[in-house]
PDB file of N, CA and C in Angstrom:
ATOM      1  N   UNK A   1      32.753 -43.419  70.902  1.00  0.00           N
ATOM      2  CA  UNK A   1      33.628 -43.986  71.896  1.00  0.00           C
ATOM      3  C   UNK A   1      33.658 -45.508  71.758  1.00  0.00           C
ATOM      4  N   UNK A   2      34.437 -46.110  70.415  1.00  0.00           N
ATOM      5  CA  UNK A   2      34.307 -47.101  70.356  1.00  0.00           C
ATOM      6  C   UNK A   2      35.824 -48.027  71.278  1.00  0.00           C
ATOM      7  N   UNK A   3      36.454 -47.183  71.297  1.00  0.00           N
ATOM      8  CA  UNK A   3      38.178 -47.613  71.980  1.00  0.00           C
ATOM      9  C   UNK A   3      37.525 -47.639  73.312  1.00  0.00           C
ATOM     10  N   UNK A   4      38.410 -48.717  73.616  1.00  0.00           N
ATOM     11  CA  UNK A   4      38.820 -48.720  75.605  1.00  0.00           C
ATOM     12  C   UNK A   4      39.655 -47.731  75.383  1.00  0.00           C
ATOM     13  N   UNK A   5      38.778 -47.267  76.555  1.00  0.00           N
ATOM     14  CA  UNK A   5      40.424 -46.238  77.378  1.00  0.00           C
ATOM     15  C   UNK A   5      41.821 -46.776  78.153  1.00  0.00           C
ATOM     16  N   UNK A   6      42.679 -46.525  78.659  1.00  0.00           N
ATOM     17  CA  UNK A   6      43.547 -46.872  79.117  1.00  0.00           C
ATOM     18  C   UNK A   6      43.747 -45.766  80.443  1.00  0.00           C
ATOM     19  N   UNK A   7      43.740 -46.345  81.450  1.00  0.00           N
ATOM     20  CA  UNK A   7      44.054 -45.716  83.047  1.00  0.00           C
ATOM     21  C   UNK A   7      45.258 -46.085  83.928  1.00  0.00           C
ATOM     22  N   UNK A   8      46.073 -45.396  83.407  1.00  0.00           N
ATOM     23  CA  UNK A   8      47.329 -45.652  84.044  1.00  0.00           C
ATOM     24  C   UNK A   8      47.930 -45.042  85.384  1.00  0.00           C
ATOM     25  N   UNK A   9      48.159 -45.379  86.397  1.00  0.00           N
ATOM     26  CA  UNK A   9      48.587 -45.031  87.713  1.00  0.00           C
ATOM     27  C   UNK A   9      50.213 -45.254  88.327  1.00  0.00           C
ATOM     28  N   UNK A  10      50.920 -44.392  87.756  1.00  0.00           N
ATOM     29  CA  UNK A  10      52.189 -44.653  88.646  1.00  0.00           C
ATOM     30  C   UNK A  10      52.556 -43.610  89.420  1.00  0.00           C
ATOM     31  N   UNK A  11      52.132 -43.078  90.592  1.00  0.00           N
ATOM     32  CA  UNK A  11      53.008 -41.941  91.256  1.00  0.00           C
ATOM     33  C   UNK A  11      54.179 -42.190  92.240  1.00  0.00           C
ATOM     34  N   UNK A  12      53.509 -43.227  93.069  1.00  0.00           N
ATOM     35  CA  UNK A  12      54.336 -43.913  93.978  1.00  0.00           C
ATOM     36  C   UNK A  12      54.336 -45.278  94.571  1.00  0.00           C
ATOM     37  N   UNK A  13      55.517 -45.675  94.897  1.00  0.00           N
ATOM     38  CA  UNK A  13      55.446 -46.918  95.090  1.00  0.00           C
ATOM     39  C   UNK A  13      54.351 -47.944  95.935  1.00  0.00           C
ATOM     40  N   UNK A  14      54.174 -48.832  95.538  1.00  0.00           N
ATOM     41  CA  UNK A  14      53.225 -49.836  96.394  1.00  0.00           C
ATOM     42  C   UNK A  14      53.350 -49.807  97.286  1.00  0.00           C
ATOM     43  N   UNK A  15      54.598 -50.169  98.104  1.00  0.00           N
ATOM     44  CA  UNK A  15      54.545 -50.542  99.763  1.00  0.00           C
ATOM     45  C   UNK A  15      54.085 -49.266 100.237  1.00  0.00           C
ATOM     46  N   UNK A  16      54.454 -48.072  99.692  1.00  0.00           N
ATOM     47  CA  UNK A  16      54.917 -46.715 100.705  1.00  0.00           C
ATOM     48  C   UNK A  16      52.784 -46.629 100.438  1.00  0.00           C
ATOM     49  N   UNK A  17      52.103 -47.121  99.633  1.00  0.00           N
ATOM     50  CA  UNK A  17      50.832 -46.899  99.559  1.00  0.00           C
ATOM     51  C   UNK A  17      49.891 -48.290 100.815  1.00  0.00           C
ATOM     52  N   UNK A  18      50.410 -49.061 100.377  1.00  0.00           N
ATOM     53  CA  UNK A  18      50.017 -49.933 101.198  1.00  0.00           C
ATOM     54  C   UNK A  18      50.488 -49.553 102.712  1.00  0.00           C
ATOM     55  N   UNK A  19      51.401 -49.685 103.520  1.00  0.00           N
ATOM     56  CA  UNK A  19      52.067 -48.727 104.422  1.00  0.00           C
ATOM     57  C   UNK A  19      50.426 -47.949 104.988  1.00  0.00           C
ATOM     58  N   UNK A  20      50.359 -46.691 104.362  1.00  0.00           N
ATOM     59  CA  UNK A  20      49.896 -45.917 104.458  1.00  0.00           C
ATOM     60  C   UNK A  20      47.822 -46.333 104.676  1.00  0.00           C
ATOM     61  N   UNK A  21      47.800 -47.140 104.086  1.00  0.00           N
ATOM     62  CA  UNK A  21      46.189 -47.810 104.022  1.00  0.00           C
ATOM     63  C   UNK A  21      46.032 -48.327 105.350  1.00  0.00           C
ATOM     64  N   UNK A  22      47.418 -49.749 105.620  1.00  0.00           N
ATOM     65  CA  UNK A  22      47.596 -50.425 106.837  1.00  0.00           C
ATOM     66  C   UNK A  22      47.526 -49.223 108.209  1.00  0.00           C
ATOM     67  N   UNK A  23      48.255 -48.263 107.878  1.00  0.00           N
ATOM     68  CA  UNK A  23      48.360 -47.147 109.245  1.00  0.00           C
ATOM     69  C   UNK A  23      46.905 -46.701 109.128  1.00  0.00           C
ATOM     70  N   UNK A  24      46.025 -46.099 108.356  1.00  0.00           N
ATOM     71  CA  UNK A  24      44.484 -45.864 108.048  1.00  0.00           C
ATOM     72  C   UNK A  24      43.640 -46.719 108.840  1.00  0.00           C
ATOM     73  N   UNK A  25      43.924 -47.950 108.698  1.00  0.00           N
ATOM     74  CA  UNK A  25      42.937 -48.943 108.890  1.00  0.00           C
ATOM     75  C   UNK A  25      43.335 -49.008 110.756  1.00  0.00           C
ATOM     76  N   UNK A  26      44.374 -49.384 111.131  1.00  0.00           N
ATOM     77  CA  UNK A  26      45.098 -48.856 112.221  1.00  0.00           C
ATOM     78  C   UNK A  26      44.078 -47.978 113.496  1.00  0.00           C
ATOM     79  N   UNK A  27      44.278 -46.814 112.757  1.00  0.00           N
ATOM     80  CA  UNK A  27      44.000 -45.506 113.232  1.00  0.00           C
ATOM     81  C   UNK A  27      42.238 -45.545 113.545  1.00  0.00           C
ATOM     82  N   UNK A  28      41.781 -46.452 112.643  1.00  0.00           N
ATOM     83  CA  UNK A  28      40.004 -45.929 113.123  1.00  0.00           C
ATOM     84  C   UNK A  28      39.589 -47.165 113.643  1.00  0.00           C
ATOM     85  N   UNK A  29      40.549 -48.688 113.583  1.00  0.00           N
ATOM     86  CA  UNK A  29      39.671 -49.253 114.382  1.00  0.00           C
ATOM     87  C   UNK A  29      40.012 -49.035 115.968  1.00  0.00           C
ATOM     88  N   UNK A  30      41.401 -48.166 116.065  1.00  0.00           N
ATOM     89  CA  UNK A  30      41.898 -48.237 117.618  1.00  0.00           C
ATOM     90  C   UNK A  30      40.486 -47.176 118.075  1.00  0.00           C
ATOM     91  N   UNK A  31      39.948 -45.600 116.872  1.00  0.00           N
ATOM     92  CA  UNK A  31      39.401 -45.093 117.496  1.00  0.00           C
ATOM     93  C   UNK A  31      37.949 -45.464 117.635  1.00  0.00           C
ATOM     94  N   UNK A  32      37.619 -46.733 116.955  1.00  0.00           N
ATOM     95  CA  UNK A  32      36.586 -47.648 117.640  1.00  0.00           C
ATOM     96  C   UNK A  32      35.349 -47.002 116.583  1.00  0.00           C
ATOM     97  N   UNK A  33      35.862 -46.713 114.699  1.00  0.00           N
ATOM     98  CA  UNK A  33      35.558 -46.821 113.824  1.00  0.00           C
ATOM     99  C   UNK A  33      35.363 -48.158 112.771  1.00  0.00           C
ATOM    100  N   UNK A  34      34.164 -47.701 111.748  1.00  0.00           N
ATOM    101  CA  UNK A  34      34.104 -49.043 110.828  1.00  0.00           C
ATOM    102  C   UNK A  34      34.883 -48.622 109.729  1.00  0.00           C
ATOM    103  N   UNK A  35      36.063 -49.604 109.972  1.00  0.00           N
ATOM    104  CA  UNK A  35      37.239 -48.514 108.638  1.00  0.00           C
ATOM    105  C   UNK A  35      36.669 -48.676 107.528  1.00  0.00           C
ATOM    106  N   UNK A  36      35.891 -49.904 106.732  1.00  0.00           N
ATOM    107  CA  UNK A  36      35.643 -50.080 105.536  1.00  0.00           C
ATOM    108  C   UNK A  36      34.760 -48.913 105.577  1.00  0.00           C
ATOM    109  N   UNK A  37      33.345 -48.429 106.284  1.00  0.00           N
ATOM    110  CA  UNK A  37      32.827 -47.492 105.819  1.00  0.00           C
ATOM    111  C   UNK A  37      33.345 -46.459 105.811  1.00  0.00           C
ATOM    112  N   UNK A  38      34.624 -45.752 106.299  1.00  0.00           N
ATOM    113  CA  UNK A  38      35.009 -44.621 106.700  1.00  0.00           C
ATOM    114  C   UNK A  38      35.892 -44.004 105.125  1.00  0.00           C
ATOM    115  N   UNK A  39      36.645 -45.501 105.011  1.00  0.00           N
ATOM    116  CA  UNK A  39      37.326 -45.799 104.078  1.00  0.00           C
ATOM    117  C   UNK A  39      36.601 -45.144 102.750  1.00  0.00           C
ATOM    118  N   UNK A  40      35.602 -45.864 102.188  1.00  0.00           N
ATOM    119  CA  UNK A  40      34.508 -45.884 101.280  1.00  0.00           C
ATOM    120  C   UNK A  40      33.869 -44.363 101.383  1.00  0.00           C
ATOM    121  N   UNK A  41      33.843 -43.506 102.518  1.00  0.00           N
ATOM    122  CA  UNK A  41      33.080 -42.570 102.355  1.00  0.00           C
ATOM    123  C   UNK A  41      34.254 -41.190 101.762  1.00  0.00           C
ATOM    124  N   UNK A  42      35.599 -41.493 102.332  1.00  0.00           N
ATOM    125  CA  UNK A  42      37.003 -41.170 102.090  1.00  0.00           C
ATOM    126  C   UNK A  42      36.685 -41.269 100.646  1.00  0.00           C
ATOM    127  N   UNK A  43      37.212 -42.447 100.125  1.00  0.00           N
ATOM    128  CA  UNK A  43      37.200 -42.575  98.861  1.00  0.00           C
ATOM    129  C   UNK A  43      35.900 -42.029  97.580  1.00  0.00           C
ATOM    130  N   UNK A  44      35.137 -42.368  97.772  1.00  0.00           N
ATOM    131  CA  UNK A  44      33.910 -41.459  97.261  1.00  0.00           C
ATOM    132  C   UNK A  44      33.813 -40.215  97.435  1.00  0.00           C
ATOM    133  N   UNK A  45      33.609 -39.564  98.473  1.00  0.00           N
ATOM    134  CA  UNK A  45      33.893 -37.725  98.415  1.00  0.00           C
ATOM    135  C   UNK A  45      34.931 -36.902  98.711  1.00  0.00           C
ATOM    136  N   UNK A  46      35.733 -37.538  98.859  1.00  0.00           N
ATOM    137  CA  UNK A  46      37.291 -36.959  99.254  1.00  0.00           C
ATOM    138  C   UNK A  46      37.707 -36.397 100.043  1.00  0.00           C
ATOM    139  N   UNK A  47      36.644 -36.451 100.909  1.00  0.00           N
ATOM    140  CA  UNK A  47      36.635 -35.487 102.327  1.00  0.00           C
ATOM    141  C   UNK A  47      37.080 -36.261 103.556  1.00  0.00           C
ATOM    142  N   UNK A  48      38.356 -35.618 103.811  1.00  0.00           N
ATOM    143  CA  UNK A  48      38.965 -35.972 104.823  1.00  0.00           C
ATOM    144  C   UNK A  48      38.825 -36.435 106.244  1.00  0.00           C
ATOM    145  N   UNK A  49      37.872 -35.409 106.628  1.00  0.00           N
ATOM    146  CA  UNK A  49      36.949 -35.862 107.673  1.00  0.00           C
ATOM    147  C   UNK A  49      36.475 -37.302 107.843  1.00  0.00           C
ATOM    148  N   UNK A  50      36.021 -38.058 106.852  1.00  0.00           N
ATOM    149  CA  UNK A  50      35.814 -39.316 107.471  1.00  0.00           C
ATOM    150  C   UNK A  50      37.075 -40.156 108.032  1.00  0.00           C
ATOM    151  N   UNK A  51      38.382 -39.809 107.748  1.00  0.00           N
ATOM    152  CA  UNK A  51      39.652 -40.761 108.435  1.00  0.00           C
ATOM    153  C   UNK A  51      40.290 -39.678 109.524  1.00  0.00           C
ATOM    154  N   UNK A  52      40.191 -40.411 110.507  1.00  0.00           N
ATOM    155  CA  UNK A  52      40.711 -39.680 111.921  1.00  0.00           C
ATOM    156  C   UNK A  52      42.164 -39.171 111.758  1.00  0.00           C
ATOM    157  N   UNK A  53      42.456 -38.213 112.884  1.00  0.00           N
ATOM    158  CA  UNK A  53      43.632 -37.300 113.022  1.00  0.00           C
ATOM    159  C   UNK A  53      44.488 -38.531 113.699  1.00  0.00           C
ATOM    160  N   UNK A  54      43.934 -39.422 114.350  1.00  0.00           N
ATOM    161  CA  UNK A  54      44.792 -40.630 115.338  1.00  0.00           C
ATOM    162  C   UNK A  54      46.193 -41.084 114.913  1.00  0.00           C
ATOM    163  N   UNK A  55      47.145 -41.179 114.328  1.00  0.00           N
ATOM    164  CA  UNK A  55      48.568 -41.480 114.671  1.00  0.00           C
ATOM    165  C   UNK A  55      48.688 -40.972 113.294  1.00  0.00           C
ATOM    166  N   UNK A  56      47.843 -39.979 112.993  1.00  0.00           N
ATOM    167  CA  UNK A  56      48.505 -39.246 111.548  1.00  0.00           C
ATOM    168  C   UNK A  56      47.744 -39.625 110.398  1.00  0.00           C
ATOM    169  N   UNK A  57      47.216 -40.461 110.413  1.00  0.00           N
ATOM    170  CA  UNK A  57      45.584 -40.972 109.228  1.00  0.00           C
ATOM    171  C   UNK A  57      45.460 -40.130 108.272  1.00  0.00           C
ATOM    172  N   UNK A  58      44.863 -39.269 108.751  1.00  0.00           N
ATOM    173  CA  UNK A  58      44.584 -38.272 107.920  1.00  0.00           C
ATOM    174  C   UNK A  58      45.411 -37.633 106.924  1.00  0.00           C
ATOM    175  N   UNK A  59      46.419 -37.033 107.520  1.00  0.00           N
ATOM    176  CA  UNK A  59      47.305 -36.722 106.948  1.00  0.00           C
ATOM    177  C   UNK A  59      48.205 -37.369 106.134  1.00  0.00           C
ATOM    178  N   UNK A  60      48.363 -38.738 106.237  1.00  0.00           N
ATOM    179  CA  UNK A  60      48.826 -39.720 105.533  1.00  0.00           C
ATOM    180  C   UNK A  60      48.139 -40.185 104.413  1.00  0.00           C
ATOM    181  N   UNK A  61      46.805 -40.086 104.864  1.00  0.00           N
ATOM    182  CA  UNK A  61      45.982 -40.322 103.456  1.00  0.00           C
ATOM    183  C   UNK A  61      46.195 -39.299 102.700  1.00  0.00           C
ATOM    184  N   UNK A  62      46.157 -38.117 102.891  1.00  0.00           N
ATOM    185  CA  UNK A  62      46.417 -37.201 101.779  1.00  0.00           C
ATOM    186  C   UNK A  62      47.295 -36.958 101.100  1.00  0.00           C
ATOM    187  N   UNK A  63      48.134 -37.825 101.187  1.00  0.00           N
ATOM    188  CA  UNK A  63      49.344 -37.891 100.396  1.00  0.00           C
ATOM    189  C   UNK A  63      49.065 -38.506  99.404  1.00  0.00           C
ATOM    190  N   UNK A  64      48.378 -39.364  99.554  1.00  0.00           N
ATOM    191  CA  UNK A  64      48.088 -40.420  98.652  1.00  0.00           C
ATOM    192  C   UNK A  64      46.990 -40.095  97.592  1.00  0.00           C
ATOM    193  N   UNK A  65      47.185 -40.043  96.465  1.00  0.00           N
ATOM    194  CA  UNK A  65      45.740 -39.908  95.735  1.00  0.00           C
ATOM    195  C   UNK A  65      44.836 -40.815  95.792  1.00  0.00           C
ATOM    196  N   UNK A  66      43.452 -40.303  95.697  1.00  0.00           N
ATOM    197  CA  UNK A  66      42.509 -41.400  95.635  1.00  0.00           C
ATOM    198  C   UNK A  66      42.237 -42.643  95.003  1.00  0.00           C
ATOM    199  N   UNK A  67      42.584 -42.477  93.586  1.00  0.00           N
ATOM    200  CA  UNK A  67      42.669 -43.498  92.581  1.00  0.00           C
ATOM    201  C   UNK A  67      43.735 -44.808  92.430  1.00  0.00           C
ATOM    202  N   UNK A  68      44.499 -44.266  93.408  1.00  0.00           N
ATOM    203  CA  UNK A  68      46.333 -45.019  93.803  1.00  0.00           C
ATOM    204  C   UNK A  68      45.704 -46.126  94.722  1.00  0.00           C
ATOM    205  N   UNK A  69      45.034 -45.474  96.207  1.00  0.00           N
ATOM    206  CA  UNK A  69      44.165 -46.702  96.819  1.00  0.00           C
ATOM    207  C   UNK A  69      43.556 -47.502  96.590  1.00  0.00           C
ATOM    208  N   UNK A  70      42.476 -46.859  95.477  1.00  0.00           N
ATOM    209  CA  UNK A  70      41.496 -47.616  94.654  1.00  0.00           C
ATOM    210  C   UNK A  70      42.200 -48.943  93.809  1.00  0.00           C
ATOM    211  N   UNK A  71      43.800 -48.401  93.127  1.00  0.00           N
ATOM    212  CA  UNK A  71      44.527 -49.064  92.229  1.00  0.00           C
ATOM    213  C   UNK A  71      44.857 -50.440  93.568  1.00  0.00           C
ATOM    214  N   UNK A  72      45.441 -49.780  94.528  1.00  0.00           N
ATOM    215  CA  UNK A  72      46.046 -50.696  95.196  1.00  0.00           C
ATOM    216  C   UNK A  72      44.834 -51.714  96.085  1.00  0.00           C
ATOM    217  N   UNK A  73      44.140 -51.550  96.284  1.00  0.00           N
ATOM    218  CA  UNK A  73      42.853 -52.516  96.353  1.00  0.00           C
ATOM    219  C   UNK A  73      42.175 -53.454  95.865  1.00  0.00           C
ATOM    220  N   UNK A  74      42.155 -52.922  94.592  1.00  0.00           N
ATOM    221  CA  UNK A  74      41.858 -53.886  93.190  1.00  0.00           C
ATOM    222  C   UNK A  74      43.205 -54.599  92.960  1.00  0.00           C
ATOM    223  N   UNK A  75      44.363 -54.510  92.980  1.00  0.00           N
ATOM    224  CA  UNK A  75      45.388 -55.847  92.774  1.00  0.00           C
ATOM    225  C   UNK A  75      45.338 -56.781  93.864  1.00  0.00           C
ATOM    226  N   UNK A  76      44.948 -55.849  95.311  1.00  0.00           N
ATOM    227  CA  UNK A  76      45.222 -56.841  96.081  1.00  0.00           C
ATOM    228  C   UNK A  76      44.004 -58.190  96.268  1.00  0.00           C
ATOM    229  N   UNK A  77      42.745 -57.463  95.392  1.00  0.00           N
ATOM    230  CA  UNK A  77      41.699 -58.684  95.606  1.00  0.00           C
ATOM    231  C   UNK A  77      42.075 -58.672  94.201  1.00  0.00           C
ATOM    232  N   UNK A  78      42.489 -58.933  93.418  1.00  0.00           N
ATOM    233  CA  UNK A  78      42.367 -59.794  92.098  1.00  0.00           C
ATOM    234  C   UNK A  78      43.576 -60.627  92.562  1.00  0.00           C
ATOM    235  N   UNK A  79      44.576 -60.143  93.139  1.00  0.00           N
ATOM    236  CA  UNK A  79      45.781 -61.220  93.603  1.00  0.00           C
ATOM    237  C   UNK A  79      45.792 -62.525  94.531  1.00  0.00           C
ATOM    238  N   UNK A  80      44.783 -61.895  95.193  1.00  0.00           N
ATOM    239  CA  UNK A  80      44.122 -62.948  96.136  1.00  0.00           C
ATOM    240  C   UNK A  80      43.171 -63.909  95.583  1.00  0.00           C
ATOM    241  N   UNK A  81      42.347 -63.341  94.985  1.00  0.00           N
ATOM    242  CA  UNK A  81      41.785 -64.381  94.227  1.00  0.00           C
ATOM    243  C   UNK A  81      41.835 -65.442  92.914  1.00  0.00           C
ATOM    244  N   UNK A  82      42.786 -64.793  92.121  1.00  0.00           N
ATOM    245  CA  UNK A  82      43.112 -65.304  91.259  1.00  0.00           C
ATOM    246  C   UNK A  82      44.327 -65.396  90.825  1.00  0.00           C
ATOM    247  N   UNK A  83      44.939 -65.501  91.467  1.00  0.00           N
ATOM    248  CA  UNK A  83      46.329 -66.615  91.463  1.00  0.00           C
ATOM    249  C   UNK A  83      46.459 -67.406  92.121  1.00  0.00           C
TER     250      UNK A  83
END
């Protein structure tokens, strides 16, 4: 395994992903959750249960694949920081 791999992510658009993170984040601090950990535990085991049913969370996250968030996270702190 001397090659980089290449990891490419296009399913759906940015905003409609971002959108969807912003309503997440939304949803668990109204229900008086720590979104980053909830977030993080979401993202690591895929289990739904850690993001609340509250204005649709849940269900909104699952639209979304895991790796798409992950994608859209990492531009938004490399964008922030380095440009």
């Amino acid at each position: 395994m001397a090659e980089t791999q290449y990891f490419k992510v296009e399913n759906r658009p940015e905003e409609e992903v971002r959108n969807i993170i912003d309503t997440v984040y939304i949803a668990l601090v109204e229900k008086g959750y720590n979104p980053v950990s909830q977030m993080v535990g979401y993202i690591m085991s895929g289990d739904p249960t850690y993001i609340t049913n509250h204005l649709n969370a849940r269900g909104l996250i699952a639209k979304v694949e895991r790796d798409e968030i992950i994608e859209e996270l990492f531009k938004d702190y490399i964008n922030s920081h380095f440009s």
